[in-house]
C-alpha atoms as a PDB file:
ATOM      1  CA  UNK A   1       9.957  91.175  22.078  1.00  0.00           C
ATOM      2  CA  UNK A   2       6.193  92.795  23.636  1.00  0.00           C
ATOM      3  CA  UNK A   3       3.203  91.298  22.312  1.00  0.00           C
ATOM      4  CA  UNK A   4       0.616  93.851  23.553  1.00  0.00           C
ATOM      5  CA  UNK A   5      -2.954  93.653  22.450  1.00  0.00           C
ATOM      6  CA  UNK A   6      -4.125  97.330  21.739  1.00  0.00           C
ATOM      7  CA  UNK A   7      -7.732  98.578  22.128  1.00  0.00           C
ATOM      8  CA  UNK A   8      -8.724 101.213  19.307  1.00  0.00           C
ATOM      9  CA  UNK A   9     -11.644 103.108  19.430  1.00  0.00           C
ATOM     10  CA  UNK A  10     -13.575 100.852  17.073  1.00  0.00           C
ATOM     11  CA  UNK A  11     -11.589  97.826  17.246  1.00  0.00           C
ATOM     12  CA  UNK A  12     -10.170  95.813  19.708  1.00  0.00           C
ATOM     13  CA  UNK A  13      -7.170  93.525  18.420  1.00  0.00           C
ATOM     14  CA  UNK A  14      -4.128  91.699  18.992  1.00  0.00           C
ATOM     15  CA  UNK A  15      -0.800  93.847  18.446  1.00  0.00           C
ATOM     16  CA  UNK A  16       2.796  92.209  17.715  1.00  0.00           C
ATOM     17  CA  UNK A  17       5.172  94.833  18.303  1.00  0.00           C
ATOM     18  CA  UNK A  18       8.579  93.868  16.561  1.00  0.00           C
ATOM     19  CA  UNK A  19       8.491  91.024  15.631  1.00  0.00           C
ATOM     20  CA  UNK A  20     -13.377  71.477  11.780  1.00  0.00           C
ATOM     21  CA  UNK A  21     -16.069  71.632  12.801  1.00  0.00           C
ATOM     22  CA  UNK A  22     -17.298  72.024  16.721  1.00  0.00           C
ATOM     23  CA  UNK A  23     -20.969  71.832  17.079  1.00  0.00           C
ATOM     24  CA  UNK A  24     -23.065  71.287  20.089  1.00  0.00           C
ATOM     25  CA  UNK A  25     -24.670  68.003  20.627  1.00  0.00           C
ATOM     26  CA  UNK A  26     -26.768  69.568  23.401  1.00  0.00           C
ATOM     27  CA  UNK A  27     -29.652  72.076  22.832  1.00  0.00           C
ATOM     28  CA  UNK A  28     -28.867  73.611  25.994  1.00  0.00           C
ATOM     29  CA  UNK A  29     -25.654  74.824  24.870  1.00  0.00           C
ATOM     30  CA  UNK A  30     -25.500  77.786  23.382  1.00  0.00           C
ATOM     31  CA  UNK A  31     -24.467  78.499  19.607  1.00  0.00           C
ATOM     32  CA  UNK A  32     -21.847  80.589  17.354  1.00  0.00           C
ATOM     33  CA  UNK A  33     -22.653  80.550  13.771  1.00  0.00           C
ATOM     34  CA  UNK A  34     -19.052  82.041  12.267  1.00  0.00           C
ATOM     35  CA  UNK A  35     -18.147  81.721   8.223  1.00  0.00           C
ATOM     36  CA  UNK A  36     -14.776  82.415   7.638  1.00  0.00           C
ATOM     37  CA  UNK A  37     -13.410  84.444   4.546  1.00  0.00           C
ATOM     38  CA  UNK A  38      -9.626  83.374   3.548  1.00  0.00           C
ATOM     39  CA  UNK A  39      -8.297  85.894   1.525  1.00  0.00           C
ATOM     40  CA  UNK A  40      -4.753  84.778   2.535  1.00  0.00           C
ATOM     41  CA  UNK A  41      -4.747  81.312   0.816  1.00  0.00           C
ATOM     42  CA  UNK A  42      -4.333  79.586   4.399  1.00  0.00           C
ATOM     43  CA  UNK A  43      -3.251  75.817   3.747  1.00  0.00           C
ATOM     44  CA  UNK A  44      -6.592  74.239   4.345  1.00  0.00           C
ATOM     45  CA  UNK A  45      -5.745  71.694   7.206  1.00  0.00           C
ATOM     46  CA  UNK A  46      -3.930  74.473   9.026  1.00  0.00           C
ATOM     47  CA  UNK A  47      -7.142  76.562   8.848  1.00  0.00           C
ATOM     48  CA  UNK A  48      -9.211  73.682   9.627  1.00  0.00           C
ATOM     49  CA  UNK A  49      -6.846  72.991  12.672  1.00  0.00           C
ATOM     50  CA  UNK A  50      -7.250  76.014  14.087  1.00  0.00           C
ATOM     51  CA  UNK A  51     -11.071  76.176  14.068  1.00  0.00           C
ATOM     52  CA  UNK A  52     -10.804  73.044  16.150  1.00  0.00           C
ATOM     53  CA  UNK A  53      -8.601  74.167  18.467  1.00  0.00           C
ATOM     54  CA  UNK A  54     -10.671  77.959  18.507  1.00  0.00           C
ATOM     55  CA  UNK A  55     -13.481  76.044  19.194  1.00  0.00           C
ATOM     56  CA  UNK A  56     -11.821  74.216  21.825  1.00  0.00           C
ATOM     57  CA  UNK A  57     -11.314  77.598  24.268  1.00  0.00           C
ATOM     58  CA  UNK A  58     -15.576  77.658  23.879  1.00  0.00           C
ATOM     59  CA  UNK A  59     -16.055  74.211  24.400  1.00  0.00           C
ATOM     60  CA  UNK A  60     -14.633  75.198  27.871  1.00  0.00           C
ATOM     61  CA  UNK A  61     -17.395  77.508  28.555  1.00  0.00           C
ATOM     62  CA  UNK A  62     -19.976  75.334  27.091  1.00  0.00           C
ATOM     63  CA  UNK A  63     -20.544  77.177  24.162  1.00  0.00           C
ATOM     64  CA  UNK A  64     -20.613  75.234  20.224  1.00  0.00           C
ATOM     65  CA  UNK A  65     -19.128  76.843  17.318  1.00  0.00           C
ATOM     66  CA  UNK A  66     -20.616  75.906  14.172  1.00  0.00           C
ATOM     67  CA  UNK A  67     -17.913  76.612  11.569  1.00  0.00           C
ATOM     68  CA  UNK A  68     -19.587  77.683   8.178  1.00  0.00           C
ATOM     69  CA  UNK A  69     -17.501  76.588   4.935  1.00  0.00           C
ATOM     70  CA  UNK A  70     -15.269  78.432   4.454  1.00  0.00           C
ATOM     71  CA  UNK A  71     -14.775  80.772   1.871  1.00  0.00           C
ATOM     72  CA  UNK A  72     -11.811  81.292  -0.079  1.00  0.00           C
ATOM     73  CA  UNK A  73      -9.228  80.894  -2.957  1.00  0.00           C
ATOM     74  CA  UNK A  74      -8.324  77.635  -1.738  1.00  0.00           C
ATOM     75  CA  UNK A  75     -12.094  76.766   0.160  1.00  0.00           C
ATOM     76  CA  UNK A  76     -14.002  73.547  -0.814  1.00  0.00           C
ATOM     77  CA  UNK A  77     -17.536  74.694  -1.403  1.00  0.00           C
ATOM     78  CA  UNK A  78     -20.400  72.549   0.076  1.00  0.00           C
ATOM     79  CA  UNK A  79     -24.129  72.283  -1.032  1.00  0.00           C
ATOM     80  CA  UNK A  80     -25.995  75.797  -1.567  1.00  0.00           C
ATOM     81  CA  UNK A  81     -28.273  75.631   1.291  1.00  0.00           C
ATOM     82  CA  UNK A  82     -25.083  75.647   3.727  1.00  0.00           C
ATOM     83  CA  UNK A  83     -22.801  78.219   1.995  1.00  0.00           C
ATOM     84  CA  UNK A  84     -25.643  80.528   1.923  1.00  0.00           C
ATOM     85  CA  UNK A  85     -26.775  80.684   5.986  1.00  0.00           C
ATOM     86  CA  UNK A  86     -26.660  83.541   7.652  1.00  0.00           C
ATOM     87  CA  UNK A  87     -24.242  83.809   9.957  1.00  0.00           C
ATOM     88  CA  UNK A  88     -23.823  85.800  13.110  1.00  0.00           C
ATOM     89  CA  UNK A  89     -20.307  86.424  13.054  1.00  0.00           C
ATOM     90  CA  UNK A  90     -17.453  86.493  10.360  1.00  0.00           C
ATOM     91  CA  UNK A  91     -13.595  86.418  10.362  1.00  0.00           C
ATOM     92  CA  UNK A  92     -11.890  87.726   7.430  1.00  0.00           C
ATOM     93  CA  UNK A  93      -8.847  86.260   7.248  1.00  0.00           C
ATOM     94  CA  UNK A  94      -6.700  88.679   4.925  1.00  0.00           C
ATOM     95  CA  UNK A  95      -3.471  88.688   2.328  1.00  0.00           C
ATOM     96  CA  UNK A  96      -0.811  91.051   2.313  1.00  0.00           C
ATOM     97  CA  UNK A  97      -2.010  93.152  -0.042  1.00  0.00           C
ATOM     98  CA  UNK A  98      -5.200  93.007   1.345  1.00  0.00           C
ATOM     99  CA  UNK A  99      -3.296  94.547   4.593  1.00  0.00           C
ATOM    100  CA  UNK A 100      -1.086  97.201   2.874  1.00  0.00           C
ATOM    101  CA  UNK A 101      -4.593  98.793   1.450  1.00  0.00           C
ATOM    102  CA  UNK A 102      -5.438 100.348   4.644  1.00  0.00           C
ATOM    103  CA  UNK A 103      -3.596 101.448   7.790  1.00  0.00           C
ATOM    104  CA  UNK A 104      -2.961  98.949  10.636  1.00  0.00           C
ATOM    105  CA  UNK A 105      -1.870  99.896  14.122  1.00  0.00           C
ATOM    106  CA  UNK A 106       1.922  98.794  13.729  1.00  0.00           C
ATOM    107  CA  UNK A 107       2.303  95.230  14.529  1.00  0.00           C
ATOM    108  CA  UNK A 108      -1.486  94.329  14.330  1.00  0.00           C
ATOM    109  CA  UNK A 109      -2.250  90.830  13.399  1.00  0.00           C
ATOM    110  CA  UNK A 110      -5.677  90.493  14.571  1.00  0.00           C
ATOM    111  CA  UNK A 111      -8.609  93.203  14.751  1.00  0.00           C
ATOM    112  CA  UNK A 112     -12.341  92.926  15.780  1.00  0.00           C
ATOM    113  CA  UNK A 113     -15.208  95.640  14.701  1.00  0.00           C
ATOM    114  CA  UNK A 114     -16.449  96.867  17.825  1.00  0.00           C
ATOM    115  CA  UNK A 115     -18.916  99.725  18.444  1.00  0.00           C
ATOM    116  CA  UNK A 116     -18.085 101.896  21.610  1.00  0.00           C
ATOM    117  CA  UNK A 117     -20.738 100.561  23.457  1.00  0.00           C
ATOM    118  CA  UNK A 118     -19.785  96.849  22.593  1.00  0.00           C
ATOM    119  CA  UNK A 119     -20.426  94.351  20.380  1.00  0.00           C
ATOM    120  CA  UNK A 120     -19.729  93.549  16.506  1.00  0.00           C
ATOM    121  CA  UNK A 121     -19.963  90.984  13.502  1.00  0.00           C
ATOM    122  CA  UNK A 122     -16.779  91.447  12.202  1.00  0.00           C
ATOM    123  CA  UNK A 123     -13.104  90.619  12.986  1.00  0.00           C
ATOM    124  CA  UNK A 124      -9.685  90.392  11.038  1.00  0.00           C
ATOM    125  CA  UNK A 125      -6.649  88.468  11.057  1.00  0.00           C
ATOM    126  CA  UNK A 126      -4.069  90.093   8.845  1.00  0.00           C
ATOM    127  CA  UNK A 127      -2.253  86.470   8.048  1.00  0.00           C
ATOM    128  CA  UNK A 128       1.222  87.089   6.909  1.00  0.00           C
ATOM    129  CA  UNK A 129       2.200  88.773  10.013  1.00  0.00           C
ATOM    130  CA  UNK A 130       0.268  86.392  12.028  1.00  0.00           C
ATOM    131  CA  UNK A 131       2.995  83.998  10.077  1.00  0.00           C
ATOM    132  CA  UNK A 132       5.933  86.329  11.405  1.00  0.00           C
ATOM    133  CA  UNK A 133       4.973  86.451  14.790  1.00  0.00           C
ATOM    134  CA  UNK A 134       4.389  82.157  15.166  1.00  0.00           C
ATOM    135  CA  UNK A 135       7.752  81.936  14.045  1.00  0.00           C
ATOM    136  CA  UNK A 136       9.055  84.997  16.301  1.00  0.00           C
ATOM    137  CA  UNK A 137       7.482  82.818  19.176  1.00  0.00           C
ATOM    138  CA  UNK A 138       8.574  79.720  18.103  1.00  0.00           C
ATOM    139  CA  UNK A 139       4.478  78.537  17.684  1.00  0.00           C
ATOM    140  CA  UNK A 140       2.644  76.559  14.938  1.00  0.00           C
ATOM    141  CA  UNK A 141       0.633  78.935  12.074  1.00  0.00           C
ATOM    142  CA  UNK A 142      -2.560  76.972  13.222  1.00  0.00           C
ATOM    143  CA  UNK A 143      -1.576  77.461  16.833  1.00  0.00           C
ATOM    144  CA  UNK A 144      -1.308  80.955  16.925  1.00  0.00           C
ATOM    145  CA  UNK A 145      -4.447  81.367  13.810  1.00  0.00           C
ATOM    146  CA  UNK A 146      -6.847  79.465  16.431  1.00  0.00           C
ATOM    147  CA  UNK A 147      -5.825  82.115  19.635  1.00  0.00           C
ATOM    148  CA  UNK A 148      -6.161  84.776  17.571  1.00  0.00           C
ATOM    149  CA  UNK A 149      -9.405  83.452  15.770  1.00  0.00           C
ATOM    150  CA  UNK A 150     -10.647  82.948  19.281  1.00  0.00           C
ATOM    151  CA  UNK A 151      -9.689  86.433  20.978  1.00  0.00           C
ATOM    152  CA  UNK A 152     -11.066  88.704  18.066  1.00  0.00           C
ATOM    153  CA  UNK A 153     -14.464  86.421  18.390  1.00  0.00           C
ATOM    154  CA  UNK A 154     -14.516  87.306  21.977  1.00  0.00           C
ATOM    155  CA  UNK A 155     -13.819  91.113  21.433  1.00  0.00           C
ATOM    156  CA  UNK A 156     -17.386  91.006  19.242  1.00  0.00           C
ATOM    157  CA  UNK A 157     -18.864  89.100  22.107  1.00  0.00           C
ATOM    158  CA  UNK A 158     -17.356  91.362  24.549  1.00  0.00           C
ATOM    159  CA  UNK A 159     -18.332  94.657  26.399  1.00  0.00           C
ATOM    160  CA  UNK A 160     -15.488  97.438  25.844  1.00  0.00           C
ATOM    161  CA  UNK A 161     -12.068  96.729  28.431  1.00  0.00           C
ATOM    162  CA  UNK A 162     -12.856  93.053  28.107  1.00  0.00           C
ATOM    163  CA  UNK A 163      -8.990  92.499  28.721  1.00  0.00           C
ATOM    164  CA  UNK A 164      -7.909  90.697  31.783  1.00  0.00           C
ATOM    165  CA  UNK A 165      -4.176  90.246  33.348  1.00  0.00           C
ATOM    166  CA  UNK A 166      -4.105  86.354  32.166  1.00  0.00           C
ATOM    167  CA  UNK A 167      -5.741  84.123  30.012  1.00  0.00           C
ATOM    168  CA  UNK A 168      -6.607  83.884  26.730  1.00  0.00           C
ATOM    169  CA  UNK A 169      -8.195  87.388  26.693  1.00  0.00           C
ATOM    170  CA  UNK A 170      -4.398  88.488  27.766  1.00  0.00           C
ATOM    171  CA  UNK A 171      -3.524  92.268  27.111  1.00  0.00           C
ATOM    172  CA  UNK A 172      -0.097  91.536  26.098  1.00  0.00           C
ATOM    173  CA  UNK A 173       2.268  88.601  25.736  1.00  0.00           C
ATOM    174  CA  UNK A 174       6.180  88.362  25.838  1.00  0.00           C
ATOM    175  CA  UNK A 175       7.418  86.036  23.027  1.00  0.00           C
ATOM    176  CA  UNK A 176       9.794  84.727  25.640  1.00  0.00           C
ATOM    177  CA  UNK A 177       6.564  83.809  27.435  1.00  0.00           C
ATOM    178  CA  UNK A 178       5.324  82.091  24.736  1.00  0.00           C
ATOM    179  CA  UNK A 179       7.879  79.733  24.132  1.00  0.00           C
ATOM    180  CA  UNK A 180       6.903  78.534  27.676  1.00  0.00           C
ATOM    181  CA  UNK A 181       3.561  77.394  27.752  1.00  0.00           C
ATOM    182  CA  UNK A 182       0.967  75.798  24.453  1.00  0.00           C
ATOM    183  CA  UNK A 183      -2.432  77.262  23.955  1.00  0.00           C
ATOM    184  CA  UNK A 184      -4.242  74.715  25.587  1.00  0.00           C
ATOM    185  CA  UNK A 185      -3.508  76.548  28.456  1.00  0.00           C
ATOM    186  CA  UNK A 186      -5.292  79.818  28.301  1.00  0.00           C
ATOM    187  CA  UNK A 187      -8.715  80.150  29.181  1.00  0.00           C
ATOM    188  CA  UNK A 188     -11.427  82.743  30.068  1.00  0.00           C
ATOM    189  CA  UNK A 189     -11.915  84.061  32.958  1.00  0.00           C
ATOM    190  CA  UNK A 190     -15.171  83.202  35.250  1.00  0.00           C
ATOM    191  CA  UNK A 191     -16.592  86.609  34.340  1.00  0.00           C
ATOM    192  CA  UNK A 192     -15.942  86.925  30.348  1.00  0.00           C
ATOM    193  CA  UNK A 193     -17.680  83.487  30.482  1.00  0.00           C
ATOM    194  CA  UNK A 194     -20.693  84.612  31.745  1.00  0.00           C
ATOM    195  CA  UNK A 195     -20.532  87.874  29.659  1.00  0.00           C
ATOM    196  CA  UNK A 196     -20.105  85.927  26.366  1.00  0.00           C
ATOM    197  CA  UNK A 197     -23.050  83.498  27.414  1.00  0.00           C
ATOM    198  CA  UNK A 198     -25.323  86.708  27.789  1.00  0.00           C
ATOM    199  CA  UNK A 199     -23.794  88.551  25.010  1.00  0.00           C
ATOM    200  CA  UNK A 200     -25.094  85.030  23.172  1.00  0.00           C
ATOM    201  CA  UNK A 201     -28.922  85.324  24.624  1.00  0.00           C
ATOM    202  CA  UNK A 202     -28.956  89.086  22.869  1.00  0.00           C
ATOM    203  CA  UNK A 203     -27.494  87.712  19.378  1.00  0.00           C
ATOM    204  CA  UNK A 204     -30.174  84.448  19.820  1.00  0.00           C
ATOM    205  CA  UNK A 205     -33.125  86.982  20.444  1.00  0.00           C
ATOM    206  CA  UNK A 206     -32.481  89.015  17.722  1.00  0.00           C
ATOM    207  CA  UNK A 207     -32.215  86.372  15.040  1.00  0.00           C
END
């Protein structure tokens, strides 16, 4: 089983075919405001998991994500003055029926808004095939929710053909593949790093 990542002309997202908070303790580093919408009822320590571990391929790069609370069927609402910041990106994490409402490149679990010239504030993870494809690879939900989480934020940080050979920012994956190696071991490359620390002085200056 091929786990390609296709690149539509507005989107850019992660394709199966067949088959809690990180923020930066230094000013210097550079921040991502993201607010997550789960539509999908996600177990809340699974979701919460996989921010960490999202967070995690940043923290690499030195760049902070400041999860926003989530909101959601199952989310537990904080004070006003937090659930109400404006945030610079969001991930909408949908249902099923959410998904069968529009049409999906087969196989799509993940999708990010991106205009042809780059950039976006939007991406989706379309969760019950998300679920399919963890189990397909033999992968944990929050596992496979944080790399996915983490590549469809990158796609809105991005320019356009943003996809390397390796990495976290992968084309494609084999599900065979997969069963070899844990997320912890994908990374950026040298160049989307510096990309997605410029892309970050743009969405700082224009706040």
């Amino acid at each position: 089983m091929r786990i390609p990542i296709a690149v539509l002309l507005i989107s850019a997202g992660i394709v199966v075919v067949d088959g809690v908070v990180a923020r930066g303790e230094s000013r210097d580093e550079p921040v991502v405001r993201v607010r997550v919408y789960d539509y999908a009822g996600v177990v809340p320590e699974t979701l919460t998991e996989a921010q960490s571990i999202a967070a995690n391929f940043y923290t690499a790069i030195d760049i902070a994500i400041d999860w926003a609370p989530t909101m959601g069927p199952r989310a537990r609402k904080r004070p006003d003055v937090e659930n109400g910041r404006l945030q610079d990106f969001t991930i909408n994490v949908l249902s099923r029926s959410m998904v069968a409402r529009r049409a999906w490149p087969a196989g799509a679990i993940g999708s990010a808004v991106v205009a042809r010239e780059g950039g976006g504030r939007i991406a989706y993870v379309l969760y019950d095939r998300l679920k399919d494809a963890a189990a397909a690879a033999g992968w944990q939900e929050k596992e496979l929710l944080a790399v996915v989480i983490a590549h469809e934020l990158a796609h809105l940080l991005l320019p356009p053909g943003s996809h390397s050979s390796d990495g976290l920012m992968r084309t494609g994956w084999d599900v065979a593949e997969l069963r070899q190696f844990h997320p912890s071991s994908l990374a950026f490359t040298p160049e989307q790093s510096a990309l997605i620390r410029a892309r970050l002085g743009e969405v700082v200056a224009t706040r």
